[in-house]
Each structure stands twice: as C-alpha cells, then as structure tokens.
PDB file of N, CA and C in Angstrom:
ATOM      1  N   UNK A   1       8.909  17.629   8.943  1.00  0.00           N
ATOM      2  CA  UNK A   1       9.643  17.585  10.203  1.00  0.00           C
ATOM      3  C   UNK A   1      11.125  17.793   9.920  1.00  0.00           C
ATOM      4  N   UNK A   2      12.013  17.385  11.053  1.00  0.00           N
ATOM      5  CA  UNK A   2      13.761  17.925  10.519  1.00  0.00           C
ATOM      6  C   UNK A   2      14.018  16.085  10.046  1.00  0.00           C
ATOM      7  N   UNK A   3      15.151  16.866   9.599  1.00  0.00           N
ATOM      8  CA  UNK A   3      16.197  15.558   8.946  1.00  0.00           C
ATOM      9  C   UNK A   3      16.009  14.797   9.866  1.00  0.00           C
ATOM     10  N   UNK A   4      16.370  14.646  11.288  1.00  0.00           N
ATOM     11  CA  UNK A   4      16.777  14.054  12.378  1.00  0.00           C
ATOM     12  C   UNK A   4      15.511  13.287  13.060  1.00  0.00           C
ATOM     13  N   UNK A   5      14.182  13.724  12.918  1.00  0.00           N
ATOM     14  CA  UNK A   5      12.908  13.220  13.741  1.00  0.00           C
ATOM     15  C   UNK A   5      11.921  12.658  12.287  1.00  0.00           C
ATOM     16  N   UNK A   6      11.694  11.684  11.981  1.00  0.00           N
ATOM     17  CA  UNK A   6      11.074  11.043  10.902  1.00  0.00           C
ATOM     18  C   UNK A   6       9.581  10.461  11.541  1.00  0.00           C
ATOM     19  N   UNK A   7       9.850  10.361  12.693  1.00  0.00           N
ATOM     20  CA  UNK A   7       8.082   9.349  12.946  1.00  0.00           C
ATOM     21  C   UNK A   7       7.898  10.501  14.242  1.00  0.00           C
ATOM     22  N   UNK A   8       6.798  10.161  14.552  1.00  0.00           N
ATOM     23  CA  UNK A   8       6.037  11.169  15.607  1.00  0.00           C
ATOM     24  C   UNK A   8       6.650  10.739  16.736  1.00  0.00           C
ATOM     25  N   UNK A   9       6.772  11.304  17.760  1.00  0.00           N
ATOM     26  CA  UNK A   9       7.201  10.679  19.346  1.00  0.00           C
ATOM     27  C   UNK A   9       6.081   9.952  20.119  1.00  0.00           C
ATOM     28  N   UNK A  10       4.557  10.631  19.572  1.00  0.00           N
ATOM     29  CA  UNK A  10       3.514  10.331  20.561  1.00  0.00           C
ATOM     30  C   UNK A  10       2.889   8.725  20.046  1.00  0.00           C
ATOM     31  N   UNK A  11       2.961   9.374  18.338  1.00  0.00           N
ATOM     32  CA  UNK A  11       1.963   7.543  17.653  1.00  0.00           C
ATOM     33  C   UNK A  11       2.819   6.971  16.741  1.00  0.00           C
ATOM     34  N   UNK A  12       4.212   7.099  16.616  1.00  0.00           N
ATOM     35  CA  UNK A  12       4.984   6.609  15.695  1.00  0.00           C
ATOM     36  C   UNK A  12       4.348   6.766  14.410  1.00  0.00           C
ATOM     37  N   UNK A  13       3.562   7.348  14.085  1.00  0.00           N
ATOM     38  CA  UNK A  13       3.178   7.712  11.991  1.00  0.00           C
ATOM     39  C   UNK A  13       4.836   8.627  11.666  1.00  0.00           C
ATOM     40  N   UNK A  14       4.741   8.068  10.032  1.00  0.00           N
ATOM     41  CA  UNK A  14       5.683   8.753   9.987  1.00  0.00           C
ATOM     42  C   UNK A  14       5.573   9.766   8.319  1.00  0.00           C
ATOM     43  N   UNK A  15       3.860  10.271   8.781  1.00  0.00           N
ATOM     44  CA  UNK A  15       3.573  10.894   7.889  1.00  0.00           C
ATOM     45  C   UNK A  15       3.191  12.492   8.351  1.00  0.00           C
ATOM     46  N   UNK A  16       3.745  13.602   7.875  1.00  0.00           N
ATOM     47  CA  UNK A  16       3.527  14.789   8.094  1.00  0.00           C
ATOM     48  C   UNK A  16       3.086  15.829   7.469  1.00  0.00           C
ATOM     49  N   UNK A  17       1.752  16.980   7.864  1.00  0.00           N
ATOM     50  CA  UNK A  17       1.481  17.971   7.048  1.00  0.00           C
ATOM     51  C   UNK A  17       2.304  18.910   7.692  1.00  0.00           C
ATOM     52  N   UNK A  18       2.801  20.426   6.546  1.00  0.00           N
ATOM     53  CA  UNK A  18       3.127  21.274   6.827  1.00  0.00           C
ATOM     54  C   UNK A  18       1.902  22.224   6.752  1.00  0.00           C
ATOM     55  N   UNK A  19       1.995  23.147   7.719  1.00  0.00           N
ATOM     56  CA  UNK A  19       1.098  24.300   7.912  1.00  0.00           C
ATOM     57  C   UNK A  19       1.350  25.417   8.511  1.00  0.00           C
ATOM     58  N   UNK A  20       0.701  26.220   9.305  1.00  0.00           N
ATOM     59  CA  UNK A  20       0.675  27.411  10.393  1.00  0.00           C
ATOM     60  C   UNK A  20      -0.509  27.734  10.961  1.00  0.00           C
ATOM     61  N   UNK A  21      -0.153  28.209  11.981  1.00  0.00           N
ATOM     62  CA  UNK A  21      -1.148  28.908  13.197  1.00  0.00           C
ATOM     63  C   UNK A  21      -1.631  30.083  12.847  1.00  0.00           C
ATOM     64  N   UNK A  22      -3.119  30.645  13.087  1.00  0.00           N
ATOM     65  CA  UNK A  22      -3.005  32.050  12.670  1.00  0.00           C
ATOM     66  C   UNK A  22      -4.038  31.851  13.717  1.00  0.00           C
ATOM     67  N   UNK A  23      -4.759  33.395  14.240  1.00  0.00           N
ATOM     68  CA  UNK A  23      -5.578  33.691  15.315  1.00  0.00           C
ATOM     69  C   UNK A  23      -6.870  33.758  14.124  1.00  0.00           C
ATOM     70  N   UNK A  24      -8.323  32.744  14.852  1.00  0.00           N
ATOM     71  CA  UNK A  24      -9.367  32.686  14.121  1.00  0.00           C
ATOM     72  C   UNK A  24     -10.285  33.992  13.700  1.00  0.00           C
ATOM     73  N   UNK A  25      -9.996  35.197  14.207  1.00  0.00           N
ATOM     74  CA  UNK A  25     -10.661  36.513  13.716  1.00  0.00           C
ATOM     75  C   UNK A  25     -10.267  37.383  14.645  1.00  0.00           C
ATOM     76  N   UNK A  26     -10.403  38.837  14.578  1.00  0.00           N
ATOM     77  CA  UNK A  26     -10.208  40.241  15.743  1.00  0.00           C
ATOM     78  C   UNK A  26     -10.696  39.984  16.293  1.00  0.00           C
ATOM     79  N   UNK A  27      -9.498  39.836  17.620  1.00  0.00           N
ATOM     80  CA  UNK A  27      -9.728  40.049  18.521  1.00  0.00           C
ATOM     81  C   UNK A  27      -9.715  38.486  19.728  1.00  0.00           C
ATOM     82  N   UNK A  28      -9.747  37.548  18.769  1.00  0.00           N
ATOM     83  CA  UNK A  28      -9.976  36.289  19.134  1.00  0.00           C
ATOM     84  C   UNK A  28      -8.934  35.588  19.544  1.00  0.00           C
ATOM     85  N   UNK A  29      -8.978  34.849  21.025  1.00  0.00           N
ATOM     86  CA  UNK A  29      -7.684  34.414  21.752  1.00  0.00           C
ATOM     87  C   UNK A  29      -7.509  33.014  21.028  1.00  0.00           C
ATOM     88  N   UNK A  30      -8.316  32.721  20.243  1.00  0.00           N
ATOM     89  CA  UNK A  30      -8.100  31.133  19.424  1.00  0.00           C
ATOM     90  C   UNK A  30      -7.530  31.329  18.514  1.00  0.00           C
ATOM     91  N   UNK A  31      -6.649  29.931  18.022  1.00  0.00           N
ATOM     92  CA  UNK A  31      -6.376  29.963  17.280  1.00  0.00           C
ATOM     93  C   UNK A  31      -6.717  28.072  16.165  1.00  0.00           C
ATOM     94  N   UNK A  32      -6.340  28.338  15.134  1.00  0.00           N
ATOM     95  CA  UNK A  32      -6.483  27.160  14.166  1.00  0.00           C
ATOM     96  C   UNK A  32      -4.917  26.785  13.538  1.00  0.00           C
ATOM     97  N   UNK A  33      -5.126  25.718  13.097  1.00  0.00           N
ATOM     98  CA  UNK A  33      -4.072  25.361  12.309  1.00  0.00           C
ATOM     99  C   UNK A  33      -4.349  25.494  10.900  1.00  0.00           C
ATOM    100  N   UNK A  34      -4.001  25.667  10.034  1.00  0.00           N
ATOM    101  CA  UNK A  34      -4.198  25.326   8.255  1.00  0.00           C
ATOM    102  C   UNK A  34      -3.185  24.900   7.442  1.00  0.00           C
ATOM    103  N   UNK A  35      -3.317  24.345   6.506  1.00  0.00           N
ATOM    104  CA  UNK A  35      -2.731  23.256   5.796  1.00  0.00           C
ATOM    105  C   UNK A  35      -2.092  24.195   4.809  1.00  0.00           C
ATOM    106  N   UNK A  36      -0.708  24.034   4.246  1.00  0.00           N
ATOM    107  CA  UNK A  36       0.046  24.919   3.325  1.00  0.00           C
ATOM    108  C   UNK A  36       1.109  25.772   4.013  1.00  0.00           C
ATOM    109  N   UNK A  37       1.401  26.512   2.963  1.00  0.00           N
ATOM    110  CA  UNK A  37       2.242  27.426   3.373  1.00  0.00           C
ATOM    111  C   UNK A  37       1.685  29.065   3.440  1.00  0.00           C
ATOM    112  N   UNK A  38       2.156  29.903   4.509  1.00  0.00           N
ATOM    113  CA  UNK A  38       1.844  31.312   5.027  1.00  0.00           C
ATOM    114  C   UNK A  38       1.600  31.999   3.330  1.00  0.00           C
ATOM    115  N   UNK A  39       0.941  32.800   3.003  1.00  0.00           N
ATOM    116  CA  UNK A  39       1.064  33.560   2.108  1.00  0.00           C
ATOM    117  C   UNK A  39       1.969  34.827   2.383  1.00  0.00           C
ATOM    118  N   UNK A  40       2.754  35.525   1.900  1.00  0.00           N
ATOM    119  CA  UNK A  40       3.363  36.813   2.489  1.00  0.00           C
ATOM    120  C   UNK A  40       2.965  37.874   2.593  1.00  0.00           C
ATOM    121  N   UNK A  41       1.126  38.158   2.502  1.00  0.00           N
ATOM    122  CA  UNK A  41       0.755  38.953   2.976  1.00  0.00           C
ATOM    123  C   UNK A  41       0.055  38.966   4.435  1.00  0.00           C
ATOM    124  N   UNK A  42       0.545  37.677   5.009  1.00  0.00           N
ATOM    125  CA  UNK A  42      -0.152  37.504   5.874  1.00  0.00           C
ATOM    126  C   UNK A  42       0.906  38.259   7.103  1.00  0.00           C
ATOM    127  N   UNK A  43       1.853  38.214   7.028  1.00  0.00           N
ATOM    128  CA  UNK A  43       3.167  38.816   7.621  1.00  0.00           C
ATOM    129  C   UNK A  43       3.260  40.125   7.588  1.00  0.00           C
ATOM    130  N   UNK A  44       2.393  40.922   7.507  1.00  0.00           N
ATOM    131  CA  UNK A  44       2.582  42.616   6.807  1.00  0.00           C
ATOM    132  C   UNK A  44       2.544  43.002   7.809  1.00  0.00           C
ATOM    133  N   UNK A  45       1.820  42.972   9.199  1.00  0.00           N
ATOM    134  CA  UNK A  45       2.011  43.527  10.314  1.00  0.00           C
ATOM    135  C   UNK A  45       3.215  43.334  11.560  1.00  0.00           C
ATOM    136  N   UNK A  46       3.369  42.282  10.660  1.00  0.00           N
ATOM    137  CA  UNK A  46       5.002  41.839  11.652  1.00  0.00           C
ATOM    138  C   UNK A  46       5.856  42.453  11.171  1.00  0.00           C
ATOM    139  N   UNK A  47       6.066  42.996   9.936  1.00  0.00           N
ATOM    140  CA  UNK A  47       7.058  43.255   8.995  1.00  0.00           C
ATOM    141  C   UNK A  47       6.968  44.532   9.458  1.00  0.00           C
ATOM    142  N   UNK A  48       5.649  45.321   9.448  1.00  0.00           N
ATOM    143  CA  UNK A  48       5.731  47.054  10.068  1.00  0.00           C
ATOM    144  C   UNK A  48       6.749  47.299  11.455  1.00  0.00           C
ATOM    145  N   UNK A  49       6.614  46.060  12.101  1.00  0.00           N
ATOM    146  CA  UNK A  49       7.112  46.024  13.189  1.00  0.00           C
ATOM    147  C   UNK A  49       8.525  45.926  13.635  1.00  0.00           C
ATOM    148  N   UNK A  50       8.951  45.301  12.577  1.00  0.00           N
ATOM    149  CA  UNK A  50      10.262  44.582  11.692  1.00  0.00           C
ATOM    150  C   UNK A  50      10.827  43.724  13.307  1.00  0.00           C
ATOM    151  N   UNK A  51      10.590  42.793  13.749  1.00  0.00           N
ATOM    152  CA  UNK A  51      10.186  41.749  14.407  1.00  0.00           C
ATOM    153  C   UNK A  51       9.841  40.692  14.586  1.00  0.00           C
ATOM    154  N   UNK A  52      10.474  39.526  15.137  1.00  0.00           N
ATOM    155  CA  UNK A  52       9.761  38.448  14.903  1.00  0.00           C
ATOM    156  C   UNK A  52       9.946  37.150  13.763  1.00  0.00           C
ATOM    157  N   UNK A  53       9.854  36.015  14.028  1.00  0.00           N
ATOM    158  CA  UNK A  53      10.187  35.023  12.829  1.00  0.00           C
ATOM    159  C   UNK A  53       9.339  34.111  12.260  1.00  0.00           C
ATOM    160  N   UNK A  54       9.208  33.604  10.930  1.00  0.00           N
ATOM    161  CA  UNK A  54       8.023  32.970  10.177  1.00  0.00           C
ATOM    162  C   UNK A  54       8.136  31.933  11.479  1.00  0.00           C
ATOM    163  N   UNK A  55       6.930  31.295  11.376  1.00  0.00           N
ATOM    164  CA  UNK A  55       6.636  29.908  12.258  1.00  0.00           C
ATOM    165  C   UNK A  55       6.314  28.457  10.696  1.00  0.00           C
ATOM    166  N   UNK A  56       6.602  27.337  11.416  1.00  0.00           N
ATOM    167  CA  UNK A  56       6.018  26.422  10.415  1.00  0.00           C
ATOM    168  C   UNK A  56       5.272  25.828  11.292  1.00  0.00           C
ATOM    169  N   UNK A  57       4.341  24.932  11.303  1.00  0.00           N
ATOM    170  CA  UNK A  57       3.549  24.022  12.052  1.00  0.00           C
ATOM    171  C   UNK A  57       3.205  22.748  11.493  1.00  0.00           C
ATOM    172  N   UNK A  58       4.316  21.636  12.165  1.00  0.00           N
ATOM    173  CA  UNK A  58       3.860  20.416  11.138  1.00  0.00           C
ATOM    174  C   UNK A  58       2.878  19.724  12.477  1.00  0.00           C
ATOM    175  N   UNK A  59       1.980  18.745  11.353  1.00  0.00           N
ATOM    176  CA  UNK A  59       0.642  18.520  11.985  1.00  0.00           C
ATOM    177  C   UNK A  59       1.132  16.863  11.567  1.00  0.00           C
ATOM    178  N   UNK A  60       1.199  15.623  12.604  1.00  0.00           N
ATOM    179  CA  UNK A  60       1.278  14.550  12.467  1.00  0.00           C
ATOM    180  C   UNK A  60      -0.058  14.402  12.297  1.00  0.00           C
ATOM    181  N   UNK A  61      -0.523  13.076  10.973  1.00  0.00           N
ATOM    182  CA  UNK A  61      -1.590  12.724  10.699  1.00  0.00           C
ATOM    183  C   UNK A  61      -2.189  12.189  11.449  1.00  0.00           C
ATOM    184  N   UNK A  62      -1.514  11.112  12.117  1.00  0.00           N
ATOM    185  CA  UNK A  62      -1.938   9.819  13.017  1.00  0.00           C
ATOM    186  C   UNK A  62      -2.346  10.073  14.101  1.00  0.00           C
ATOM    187  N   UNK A  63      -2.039  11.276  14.981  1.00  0.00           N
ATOM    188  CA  UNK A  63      -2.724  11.952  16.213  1.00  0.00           C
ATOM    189  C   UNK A  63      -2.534  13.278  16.418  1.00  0.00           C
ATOM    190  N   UNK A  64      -2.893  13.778  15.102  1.00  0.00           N
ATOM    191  CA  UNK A  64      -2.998  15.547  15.130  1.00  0.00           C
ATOM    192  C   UNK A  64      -1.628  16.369  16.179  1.00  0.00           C
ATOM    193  N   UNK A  65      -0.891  15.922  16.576  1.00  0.00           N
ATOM    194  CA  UNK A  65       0.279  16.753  17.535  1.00  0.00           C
ATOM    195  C   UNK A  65       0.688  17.601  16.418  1.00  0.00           C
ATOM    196  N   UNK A  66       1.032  18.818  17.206  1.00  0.00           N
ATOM    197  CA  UNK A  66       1.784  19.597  16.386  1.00  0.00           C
ATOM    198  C   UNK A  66       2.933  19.888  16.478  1.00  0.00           C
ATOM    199  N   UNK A  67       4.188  20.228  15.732  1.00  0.00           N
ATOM    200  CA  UNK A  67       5.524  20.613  16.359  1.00  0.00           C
ATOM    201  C   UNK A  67       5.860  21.859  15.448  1.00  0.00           C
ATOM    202  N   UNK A  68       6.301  22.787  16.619  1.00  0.00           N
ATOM    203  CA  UNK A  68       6.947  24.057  15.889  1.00  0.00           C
ATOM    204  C   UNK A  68       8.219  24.079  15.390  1.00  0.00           C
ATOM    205  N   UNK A  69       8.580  24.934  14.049  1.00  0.00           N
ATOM    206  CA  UNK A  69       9.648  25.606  14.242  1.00  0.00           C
ATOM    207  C   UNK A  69      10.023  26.769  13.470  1.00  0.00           C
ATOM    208  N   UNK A  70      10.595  27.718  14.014  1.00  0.00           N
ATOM    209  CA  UNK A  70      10.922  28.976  13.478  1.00  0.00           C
ATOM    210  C   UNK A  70      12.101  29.374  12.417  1.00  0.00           C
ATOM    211  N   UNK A  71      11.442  29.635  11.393  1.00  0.00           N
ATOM    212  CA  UNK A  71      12.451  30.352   9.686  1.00  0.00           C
ATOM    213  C   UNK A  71      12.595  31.461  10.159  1.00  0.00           C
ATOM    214  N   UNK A  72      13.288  32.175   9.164  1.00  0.00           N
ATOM    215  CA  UNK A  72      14.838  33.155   9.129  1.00  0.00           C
ATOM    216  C   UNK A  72      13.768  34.448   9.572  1.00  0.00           C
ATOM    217  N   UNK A  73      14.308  35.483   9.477  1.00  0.00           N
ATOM    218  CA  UNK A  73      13.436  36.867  10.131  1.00  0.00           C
ATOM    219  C   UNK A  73      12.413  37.226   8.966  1.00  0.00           C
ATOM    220  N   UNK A  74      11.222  37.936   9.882  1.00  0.00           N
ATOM    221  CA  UNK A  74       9.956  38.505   8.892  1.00  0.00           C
ATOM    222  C   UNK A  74      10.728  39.830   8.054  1.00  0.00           C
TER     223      UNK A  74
END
C-alpha cells in the first residue's frame, strides 16, 4: 500500500499482497487477480500501442478489497 494508508479502511488488517489484474482468457469480460509482480512480457501489446500505465493491485488479506495504483508509462 502507500506510505500514508498502513491498515485497510474496510477490516483494519494491516497486512498486504501485491499483485495485478489481467483478463481470464480471449475474449473474456472477467477478470482475476494474481499474486506477484506483472512479468514484462505481459505488457507487449500495450507497448505496440505505446499507451497506457503499469497497474499494481494490492489485495488486503483480512477481506480480500483491492486498491489500485498506477506506475510510470508502459
């Protein structure tokens, strides 16, 4: 999470995974969360595009909420 927000807003845990969102297969309006960091080939079609900014997705343990936020350009 940032410097500034240490415990969750919803369940007060003040334990956090980092991850990202990706769409579950072609074509598919779902999406999942996963645990880690983006690999940089996963970005290759954003990058053709030259568009757009990495996402992070931290996942509070204590009641799964997620909070976004967006790194420097693809």
């Amino acid at each position: 999470m940032t410097e500034t927000e240490t415990t969750c807003p919803v369940c007060g845990s003040a334990e956090f995974e980092e991850g990202y969102v990706d769409g579950l297969g072609p074509g598919s309006s779902l999406v999942g969360w996963s645990r880690g960091a983006r690999s940089a080939t996963s970005f290759r079609g954003f990058r053709q595009k030259r568009r757009g900014r990495a996402l992070v997705a931290w996942r509070c343990v204590g009641c799964d909420r997620l909070e976004f936020f967006a790194r420097g350009k693809l």
